[in-house]
PDB file of N, CA and C in Angstrom:
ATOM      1  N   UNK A   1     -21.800   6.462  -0.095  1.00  0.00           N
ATOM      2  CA  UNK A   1     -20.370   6.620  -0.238  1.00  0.00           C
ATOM      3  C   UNK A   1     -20.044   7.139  -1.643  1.00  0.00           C
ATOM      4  N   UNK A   2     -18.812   8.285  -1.468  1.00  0.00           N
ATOM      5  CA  UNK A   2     -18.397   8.178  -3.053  1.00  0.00           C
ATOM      6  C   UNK A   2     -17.922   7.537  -3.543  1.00  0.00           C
ATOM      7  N   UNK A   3     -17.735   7.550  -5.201  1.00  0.00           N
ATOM      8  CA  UNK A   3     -17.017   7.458  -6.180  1.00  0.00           C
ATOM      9  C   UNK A   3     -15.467   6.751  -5.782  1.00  0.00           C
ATOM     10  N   UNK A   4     -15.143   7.827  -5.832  1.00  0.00           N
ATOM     11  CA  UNK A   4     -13.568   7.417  -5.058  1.00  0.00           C
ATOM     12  C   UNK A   4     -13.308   6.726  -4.194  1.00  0.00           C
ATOM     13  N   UNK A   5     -14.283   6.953  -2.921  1.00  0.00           N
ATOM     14  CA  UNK A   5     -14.380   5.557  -1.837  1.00  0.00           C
ATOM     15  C   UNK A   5     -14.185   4.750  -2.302  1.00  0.00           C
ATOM     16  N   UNK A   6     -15.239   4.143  -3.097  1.00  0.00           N
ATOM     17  CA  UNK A   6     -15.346   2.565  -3.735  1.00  0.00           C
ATOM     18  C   UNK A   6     -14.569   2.490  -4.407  1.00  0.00           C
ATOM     19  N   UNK A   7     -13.826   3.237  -5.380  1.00  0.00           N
ATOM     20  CA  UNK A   7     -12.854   2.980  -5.875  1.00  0.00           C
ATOM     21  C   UNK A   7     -11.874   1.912  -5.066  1.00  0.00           C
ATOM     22  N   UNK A   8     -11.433   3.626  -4.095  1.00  0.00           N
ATOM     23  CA  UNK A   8     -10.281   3.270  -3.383  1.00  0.00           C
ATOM     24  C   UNK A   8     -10.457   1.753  -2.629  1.00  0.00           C
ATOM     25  N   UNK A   9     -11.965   1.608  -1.918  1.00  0.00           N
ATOM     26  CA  UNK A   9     -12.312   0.244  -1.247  1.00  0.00           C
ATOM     27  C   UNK A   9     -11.825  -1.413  -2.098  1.00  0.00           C
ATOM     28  N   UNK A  10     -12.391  -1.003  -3.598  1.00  0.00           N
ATOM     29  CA  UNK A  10     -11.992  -2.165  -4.095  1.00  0.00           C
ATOM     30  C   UNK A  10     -10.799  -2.278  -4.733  1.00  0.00           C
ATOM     31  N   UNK A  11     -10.139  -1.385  -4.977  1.00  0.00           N
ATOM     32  CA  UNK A  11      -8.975  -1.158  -5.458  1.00  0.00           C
ATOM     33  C   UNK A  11      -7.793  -2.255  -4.162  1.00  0.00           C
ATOM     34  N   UNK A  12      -8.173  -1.549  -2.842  1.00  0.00           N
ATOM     35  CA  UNK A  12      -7.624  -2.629  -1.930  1.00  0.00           C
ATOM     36  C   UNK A  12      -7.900  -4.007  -1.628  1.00  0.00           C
ATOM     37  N   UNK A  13      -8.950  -4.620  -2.157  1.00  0.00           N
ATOM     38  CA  UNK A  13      -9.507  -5.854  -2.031  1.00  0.00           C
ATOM     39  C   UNK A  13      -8.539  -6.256  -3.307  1.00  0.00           C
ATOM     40  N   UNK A  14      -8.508  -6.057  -4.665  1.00  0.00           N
ATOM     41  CA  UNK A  14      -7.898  -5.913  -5.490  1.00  0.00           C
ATOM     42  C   UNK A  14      -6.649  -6.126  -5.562  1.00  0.00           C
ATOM     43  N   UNK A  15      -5.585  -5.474  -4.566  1.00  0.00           N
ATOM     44  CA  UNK A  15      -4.427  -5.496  -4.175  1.00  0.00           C
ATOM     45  C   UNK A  15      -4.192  -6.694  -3.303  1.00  0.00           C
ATOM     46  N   UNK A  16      -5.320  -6.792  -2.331  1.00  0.00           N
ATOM     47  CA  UNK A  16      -4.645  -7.720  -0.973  1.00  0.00           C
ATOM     48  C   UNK A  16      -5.025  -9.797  -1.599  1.00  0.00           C
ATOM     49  N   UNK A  17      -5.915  -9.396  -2.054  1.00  0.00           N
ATOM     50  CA  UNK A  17      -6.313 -10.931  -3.506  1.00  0.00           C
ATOM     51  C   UNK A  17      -4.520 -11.066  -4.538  1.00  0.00           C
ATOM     52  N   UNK A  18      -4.738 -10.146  -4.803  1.00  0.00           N
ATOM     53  CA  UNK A  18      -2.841  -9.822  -5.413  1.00  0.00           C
ATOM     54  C   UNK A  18      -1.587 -10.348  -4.785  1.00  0.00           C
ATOM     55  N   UNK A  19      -1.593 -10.079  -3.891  1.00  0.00           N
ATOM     56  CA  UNK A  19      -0.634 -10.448  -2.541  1.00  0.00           C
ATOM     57  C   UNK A  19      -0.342 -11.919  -1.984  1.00  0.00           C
ATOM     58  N   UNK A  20      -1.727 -12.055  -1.778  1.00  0.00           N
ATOM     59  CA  UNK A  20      -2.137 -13.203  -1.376  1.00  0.00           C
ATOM     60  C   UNK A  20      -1.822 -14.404  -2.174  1.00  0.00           C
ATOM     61  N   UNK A  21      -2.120 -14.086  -3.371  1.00  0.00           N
ATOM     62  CA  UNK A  21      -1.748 -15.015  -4.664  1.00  0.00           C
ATOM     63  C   UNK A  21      -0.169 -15.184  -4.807  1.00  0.00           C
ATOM     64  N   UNK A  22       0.915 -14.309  -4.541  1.00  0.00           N
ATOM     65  CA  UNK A  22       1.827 -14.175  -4.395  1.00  0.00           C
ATOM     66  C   UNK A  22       2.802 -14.526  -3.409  1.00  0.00           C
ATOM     67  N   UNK A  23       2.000 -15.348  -2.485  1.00  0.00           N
ATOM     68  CA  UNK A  23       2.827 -15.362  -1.145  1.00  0.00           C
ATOM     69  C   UNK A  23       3.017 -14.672   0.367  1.00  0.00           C
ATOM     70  N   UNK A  24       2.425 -13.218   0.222  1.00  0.00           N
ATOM     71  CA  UNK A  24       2.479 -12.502   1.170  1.00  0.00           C
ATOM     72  C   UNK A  24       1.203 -13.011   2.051  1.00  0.00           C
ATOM     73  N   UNK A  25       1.770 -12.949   3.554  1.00  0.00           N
ATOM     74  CA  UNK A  25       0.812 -13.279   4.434  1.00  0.00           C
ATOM     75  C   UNK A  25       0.333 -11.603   4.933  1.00  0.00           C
ATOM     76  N   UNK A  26      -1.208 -11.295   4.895  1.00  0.00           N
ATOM     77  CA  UNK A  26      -1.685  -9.962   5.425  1.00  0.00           C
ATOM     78  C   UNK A  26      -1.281  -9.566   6.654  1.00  0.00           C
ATOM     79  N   UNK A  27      -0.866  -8.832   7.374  1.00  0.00           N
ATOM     80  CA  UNK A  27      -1.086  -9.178   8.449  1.00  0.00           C
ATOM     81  C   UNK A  27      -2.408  -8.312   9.550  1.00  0.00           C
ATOM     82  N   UNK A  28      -2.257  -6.522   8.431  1.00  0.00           N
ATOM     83  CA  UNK A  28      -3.058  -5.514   9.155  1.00  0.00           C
ATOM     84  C   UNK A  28      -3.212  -5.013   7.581  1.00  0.00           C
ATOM     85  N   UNK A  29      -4.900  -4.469   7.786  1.00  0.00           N
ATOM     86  CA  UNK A  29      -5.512  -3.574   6.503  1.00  0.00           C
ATOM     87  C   UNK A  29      -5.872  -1.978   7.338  1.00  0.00           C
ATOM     88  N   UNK A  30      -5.615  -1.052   6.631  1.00  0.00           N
ATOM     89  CA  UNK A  30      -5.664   0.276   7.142  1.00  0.00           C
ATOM     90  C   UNK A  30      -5.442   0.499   8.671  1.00  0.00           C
ATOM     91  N   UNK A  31      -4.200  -0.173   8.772  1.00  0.00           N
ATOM     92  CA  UNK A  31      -3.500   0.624  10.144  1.00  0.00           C
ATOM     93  C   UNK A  31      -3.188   1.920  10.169  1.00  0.00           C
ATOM     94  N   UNK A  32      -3.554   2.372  11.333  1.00  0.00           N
ATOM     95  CA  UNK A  32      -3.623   4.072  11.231  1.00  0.00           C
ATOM     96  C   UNK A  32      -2.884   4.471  12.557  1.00  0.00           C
ATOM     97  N   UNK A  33      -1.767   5.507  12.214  1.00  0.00           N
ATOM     98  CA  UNK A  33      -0.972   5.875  13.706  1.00  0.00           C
ATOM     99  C   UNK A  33      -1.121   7.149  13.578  1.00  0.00           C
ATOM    100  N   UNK A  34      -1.202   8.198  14.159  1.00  0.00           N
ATOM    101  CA  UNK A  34      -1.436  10.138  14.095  1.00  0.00           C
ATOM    102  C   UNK A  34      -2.154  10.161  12.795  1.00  0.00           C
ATOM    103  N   UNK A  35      -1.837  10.842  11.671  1.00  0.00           N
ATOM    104  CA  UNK A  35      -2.518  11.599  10.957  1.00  0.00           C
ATOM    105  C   UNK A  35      -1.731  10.276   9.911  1.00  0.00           C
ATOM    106  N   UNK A  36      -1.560   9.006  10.187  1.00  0.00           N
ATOM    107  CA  UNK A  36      -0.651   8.168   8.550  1.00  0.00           C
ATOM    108  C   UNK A  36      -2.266   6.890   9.112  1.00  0.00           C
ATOM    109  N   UNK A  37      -2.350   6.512   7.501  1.00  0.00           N
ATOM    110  CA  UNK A  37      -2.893   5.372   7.271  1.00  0.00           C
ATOM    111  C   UNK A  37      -1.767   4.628   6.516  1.00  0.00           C
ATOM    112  N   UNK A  38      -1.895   3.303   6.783  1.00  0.00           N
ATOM    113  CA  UNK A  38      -0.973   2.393   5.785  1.00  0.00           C
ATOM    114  C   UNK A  38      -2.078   1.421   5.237  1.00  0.00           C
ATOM    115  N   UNK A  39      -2.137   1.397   3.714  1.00  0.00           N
ATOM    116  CA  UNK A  39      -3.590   0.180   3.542  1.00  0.00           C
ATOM    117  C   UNK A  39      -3.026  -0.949   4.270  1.00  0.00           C
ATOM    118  N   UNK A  40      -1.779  -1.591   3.507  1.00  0.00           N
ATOM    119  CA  UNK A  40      -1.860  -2.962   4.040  1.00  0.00           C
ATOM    120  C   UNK A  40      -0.278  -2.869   4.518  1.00  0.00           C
ATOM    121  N   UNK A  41      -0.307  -4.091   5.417  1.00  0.00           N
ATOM    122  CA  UNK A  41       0.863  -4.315   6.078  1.00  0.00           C
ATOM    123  C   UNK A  41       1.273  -5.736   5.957  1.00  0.00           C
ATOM    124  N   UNK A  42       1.692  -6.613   5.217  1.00  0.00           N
ATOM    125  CA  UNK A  42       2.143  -8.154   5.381  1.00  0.00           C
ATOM    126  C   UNK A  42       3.120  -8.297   5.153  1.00  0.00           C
ATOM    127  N   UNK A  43       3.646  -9.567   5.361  1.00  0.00           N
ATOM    128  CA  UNK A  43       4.974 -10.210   5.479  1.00  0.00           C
ATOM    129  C   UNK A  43       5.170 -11.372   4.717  1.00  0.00           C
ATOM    130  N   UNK A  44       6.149 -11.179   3.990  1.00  0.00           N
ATOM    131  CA  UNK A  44       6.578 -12.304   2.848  1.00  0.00           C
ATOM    132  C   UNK A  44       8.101 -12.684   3.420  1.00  0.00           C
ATOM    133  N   UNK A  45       8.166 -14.071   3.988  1.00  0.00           N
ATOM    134  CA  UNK A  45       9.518 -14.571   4.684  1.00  0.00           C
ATOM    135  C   UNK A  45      10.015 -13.724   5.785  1.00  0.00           C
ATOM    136  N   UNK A  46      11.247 -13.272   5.785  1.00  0.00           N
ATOM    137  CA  UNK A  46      11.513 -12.372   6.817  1.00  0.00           C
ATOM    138  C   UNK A  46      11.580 -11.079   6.582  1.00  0.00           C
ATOM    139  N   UNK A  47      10.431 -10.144   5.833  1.00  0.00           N
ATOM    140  CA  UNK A  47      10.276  -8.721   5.418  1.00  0.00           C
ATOM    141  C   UNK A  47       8.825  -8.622   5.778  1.00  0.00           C
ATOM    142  N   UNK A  48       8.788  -7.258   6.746  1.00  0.00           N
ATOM    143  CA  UNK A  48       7.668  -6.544   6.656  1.00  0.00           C
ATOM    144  C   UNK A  48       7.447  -5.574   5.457  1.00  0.00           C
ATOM    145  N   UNK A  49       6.320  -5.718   4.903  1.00  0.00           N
ATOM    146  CA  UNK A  49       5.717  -4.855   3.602  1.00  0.00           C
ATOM    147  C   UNK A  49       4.999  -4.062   4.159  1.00  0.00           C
ATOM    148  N   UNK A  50       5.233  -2.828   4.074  1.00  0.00           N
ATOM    149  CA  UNK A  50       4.161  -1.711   4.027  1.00  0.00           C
ATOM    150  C   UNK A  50       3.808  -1.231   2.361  1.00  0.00           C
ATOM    151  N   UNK A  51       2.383  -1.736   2.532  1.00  0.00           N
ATOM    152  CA  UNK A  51       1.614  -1.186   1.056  1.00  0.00           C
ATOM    153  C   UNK A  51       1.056  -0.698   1.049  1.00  0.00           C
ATOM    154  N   UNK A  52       1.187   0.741   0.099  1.00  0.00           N
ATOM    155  CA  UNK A  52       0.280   1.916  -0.377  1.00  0.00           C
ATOM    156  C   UNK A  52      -0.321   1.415  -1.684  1.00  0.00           C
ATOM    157  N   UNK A  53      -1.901   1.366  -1.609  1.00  0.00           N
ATOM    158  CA  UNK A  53      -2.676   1.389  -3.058  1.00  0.00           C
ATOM    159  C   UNK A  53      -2.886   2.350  -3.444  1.00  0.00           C
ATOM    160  N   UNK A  54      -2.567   3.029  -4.943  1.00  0.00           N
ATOM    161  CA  UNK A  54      -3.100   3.980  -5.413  1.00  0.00           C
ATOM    162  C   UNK A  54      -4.151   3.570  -6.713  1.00  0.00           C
ATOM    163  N   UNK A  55      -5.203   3.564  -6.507  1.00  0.00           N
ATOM    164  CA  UNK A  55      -6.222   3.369  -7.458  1.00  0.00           C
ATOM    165  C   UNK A  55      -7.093   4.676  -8.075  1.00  0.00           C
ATOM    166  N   UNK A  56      -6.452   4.621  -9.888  1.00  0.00           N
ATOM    167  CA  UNK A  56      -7.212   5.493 -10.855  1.00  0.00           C
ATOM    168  C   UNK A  56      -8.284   4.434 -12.041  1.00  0.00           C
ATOM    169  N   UNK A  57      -8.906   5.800 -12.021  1.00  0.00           N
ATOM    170  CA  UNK A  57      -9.927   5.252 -13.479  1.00  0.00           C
ATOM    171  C   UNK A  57      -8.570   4.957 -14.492  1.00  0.00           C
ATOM    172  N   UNK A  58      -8.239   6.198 -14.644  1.00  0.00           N
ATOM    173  CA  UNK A  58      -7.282   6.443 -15.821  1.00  0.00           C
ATOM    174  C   UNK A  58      -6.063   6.769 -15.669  1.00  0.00           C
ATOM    175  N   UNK A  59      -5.024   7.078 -16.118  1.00  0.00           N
ATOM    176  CA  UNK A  59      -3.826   7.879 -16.087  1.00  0.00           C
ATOM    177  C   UNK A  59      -3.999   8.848 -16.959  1.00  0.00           C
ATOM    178  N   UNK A  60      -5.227   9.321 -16.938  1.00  0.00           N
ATOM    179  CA  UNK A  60      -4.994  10.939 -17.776  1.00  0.00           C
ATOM    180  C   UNK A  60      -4.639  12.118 -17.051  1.00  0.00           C
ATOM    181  N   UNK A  61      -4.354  12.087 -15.749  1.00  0.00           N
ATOM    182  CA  UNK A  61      -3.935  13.040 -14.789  1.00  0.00           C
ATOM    183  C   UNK A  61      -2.636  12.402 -14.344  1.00  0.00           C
ATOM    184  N   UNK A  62      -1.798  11.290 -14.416  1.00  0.00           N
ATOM    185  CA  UNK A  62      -0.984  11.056 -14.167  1.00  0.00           C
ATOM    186  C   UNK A  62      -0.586   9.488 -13.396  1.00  0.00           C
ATOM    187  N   UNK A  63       0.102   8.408 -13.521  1.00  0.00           N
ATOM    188  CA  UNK A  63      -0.051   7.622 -12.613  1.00  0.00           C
ATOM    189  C   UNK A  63      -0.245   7.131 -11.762  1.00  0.00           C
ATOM    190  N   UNK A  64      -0.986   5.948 -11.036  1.00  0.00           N
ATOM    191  CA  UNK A  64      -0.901   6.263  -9.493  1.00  0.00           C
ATOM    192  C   UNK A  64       0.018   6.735  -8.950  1.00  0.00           C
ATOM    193  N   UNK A  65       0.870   6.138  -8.893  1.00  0.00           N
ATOM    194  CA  UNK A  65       1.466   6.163  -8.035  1.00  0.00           C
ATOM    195  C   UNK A  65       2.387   7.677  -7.687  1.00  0.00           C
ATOM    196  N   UNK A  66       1.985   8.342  -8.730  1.00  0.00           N
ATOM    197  CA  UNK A  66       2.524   9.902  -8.703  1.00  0.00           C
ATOM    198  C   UNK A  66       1.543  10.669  -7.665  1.00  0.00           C
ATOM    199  N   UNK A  67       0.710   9.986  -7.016  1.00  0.00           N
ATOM    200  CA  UNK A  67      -0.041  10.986  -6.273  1.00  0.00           C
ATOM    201  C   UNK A  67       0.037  10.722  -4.725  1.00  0.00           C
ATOM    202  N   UNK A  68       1.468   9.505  -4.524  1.00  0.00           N
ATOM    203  CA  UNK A  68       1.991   9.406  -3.173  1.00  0.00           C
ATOM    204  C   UNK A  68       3.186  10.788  -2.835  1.00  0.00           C
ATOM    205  N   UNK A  69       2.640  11.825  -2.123  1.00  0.00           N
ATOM    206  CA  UNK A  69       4.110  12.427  -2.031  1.00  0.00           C
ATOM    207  C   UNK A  69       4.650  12.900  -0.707  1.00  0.00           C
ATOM    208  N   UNK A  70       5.719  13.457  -0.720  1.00  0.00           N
ATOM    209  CA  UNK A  70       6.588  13.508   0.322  1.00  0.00           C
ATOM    210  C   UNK A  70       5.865  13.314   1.564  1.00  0.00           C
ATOM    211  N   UNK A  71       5.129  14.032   1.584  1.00  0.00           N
ATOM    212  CA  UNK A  71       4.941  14.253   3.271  1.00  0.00           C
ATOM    213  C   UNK A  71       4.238  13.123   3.761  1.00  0.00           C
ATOM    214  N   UNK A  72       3.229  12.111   2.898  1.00  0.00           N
ATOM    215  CA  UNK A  72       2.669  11.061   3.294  1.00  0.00           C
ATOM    216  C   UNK A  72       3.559  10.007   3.036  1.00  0.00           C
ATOM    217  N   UNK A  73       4.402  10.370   2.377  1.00  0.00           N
ATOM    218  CA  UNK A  73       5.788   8.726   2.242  1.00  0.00           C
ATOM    219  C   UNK A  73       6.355   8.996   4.335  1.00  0.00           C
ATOM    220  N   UNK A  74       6.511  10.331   4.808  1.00  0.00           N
ATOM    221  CA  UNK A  74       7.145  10.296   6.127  1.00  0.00           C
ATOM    222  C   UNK A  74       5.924  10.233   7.039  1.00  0.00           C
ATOM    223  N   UNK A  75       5.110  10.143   6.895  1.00  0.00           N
ATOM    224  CA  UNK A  75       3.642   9.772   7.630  1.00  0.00           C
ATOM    225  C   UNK A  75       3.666   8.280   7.610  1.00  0.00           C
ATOM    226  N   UNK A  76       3.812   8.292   6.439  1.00  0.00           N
ATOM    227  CA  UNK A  76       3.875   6.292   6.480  1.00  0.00           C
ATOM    228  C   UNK A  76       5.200   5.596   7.237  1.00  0.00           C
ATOM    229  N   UNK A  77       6.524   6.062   7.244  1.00  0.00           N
ATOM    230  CA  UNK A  77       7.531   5.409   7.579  1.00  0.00           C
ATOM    231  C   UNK A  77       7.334   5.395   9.044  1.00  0.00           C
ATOM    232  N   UNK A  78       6.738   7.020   9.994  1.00  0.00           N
ATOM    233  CA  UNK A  78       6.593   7.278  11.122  1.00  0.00           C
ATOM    234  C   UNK A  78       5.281   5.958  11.419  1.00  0.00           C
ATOM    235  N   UNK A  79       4.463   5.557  10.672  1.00  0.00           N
ATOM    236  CA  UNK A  79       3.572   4.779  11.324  1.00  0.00           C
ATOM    237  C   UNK A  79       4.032   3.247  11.209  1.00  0.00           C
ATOM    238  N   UNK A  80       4.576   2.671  10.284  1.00  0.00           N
ATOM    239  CA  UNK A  80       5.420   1.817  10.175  1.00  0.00           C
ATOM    240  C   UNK A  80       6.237   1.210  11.362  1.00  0.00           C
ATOM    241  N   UNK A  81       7.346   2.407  11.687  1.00  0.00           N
ATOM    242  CA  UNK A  81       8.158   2.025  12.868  1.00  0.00           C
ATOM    243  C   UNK A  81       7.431   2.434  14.020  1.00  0.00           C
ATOM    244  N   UNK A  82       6.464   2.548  14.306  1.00  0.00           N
ATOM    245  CA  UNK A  82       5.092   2.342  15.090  1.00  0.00           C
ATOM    246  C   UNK A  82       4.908   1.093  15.293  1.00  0.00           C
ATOM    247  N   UNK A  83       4.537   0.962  14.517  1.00  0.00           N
ATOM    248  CA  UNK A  83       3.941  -0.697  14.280  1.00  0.00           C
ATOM    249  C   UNK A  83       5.118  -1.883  14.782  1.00  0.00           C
ATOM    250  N   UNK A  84       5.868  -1.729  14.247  1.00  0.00           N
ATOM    251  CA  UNK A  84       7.293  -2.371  14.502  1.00  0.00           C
ATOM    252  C   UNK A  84       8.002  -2.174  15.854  1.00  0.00           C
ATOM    253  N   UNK A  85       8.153  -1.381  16.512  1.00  0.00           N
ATOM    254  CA  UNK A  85       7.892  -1.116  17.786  1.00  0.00           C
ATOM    255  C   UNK A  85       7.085  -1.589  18.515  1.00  0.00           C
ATOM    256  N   UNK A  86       5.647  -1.383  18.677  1.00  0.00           N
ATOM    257  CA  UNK A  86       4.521  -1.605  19.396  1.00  0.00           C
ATOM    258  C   UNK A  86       4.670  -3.559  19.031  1.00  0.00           C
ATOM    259  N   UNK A  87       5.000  -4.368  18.753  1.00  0.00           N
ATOM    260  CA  UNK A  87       5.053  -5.602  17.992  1.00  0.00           C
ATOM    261  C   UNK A  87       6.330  -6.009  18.567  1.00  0.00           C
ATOM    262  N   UNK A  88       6.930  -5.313  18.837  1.00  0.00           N
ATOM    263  CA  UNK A  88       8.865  -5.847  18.606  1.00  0.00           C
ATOM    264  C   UNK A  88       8.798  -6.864  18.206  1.00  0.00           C
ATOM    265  N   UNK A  89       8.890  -6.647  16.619  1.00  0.00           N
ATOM    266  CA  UNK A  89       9.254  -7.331  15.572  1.00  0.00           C
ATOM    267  C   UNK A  89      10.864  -6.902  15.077  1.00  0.00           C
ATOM    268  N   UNK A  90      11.268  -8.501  14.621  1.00  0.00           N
ATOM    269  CA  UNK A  90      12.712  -8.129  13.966  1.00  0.00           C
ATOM    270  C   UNK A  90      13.105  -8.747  12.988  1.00  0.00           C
ATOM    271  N   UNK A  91      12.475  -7.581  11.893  1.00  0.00           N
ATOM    272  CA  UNK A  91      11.957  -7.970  10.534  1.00  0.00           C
ATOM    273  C   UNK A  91      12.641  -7.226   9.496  1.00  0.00           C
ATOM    274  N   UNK A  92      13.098  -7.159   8.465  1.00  0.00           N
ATOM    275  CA  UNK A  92      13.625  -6.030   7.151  1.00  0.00           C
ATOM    276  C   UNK A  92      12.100  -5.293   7.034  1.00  0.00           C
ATOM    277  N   UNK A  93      12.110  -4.223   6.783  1.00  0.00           N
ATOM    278  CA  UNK A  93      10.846  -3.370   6.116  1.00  0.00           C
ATOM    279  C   UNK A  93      10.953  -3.318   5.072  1.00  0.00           C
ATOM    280  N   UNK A  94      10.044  -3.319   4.327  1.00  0.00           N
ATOM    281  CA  UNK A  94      10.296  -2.806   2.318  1.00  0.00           C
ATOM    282  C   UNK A  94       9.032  -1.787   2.438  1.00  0.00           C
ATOM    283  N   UNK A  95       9.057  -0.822   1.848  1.00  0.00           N
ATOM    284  CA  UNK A  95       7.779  -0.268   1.402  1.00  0.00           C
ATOM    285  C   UNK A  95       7.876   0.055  -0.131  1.00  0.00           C
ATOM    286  N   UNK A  96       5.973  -0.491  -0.618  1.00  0.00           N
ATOM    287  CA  UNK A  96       6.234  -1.081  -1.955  1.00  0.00           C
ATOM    288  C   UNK A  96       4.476  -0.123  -2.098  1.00  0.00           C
ATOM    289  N   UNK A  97       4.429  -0.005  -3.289  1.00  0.00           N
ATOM    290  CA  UNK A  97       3.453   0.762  -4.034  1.00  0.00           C
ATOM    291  C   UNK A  97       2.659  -0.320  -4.704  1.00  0.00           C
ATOM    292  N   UNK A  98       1.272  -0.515  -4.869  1.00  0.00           N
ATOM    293  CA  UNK A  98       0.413  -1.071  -5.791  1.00  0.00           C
ATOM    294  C   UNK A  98      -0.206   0.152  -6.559  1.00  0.00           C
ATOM    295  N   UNK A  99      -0.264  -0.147  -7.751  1.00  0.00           N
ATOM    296  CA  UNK A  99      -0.921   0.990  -8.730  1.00  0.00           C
ATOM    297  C   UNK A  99      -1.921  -0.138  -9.411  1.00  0.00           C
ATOM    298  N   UNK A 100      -3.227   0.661  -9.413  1.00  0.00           N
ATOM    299  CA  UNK A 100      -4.214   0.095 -10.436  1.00  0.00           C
ATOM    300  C   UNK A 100      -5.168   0.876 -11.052  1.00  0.00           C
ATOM    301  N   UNK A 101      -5.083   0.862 -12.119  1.00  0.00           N
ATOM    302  CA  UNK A 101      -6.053   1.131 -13.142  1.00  0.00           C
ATOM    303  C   UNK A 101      -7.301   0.406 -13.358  1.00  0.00           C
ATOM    304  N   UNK A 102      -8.371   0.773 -13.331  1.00  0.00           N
ATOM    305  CA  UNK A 102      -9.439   0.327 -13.595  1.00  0.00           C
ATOM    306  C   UNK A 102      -9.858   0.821 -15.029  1.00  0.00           C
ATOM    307  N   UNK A 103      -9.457   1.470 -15.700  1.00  0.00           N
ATOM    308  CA  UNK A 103      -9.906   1.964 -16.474  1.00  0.00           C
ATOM    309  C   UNK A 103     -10.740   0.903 -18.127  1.00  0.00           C
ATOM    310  N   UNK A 104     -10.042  -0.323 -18.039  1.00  0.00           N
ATOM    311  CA  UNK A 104     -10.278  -1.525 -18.691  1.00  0.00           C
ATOM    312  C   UNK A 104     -11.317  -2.898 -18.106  1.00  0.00           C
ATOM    313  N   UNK A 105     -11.860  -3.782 -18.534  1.00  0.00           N
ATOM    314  CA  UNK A 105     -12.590  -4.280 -18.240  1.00  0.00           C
ATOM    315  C   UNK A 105     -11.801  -5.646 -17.206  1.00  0.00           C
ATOM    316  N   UNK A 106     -10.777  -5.243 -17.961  1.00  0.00           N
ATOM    317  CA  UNK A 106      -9.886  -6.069 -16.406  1.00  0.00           C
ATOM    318  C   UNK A 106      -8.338  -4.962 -15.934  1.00  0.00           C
ATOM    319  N   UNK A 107      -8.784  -5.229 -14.580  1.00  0.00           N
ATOM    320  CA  UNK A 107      -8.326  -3.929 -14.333  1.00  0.00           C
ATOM    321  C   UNK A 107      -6.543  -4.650 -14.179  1.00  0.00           C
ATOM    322  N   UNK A 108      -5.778  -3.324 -14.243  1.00  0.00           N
ATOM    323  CA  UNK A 108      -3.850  -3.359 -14.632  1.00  0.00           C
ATOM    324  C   UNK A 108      -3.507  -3.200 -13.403  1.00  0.00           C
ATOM    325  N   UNK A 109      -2.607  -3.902 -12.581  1.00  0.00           N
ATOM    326  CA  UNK A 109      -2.438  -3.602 -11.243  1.00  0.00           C
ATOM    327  C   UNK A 109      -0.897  -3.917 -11.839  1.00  0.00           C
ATOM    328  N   UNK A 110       0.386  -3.218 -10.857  1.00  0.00           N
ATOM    329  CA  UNK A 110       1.280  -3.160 -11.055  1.00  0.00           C
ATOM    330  C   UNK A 110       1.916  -2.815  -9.566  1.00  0.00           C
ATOM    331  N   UNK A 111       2.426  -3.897  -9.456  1.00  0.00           N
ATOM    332  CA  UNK A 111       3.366  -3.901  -7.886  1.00  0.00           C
ATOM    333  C   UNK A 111       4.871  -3.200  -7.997  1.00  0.00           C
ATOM    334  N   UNK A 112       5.080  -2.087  -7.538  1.00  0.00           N
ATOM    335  CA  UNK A 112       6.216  -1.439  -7.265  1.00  0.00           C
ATOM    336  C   UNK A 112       6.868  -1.767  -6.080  1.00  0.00           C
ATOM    337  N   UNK A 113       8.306  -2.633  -6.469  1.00  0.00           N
ATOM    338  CA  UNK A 113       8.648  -3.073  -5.051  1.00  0.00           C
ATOM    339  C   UNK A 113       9.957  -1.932  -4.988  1.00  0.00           C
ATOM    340  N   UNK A 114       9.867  -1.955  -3.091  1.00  0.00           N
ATOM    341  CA  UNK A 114      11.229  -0.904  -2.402  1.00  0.00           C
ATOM    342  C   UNK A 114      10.827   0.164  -3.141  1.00  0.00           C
ATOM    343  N   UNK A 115       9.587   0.715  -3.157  1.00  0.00           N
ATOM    344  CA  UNK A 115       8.772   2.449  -3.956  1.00  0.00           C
ATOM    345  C   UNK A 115       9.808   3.307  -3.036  1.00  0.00           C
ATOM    346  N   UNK A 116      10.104   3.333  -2.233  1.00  0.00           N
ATOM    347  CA  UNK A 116      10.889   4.513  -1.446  1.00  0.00           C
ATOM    348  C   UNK A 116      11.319   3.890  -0.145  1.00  0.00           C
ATOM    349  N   UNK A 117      12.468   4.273   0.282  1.00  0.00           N
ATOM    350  CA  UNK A 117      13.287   4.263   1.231  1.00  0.00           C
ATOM    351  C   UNK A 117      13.431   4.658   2.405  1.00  0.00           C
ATOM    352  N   UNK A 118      13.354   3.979   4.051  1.00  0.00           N
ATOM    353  CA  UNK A 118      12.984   5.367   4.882  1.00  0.00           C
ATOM    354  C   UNK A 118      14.790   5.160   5.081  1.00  0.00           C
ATOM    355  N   UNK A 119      15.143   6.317   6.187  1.00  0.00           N
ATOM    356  CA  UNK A 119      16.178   6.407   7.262  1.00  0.00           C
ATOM    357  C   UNK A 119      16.354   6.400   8.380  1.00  0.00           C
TER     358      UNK A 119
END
């Protein structure tokens, strides 16, 4: 596997240990509907979370979370209300961003909550 795989692999172990510590119950890790993956999907009280991890070495190319864009934010909302559907669940959605840096010997994770909005 590459580089980036493992990155990206532990970067989500990383995130969902994060979560967890926080209250959120998991509920699904890399749910996938057409061409959208969502890493994680849990629920904290009465809100479904859809979470995108973006995991860098560095921010010398730019933040994570700058490398979520348009067309995979509407890939994600379309798989989302997928999910929510297929479930009939009747829940608030939030979709929230994890960014982490590894670049330090303990790595910077930073939870972006309500990252973007669907309609």
């Amino acid at each position: 596997m590459s580089d980036i795989y493992n990155r990206g692999v532990f970067g989500e172990r990383l995130a969902v240990d994060y979560l967890i510590s926080k209250g959120y119950k998991i509920l699904v890790q890399n749910y996938r509907f057409q061409k959208a993956e969502v890493d994680i999907l849990a629920q904290k009280e009465s809100c479904l979370v859809a979470i995108q991890v973006k995991t860098r070495s560095s921010t010398d190319f730019g933040s994570p979370e700058e490398f979520l864009k348009p067309a995979q934010i509407q890939r994600i909302i379309k798989a989302v209300d997928h999910f929510v559907v297929s479930k009939d669940l009747d829940l608030e959605v939030q979709f929230d961003i994890i960014a982490i840096i590894l670049s330090s010997k303990t790595p910077k994770i930073e939870h972006i909550e309500n990252a973007f909005y669907h309609f």
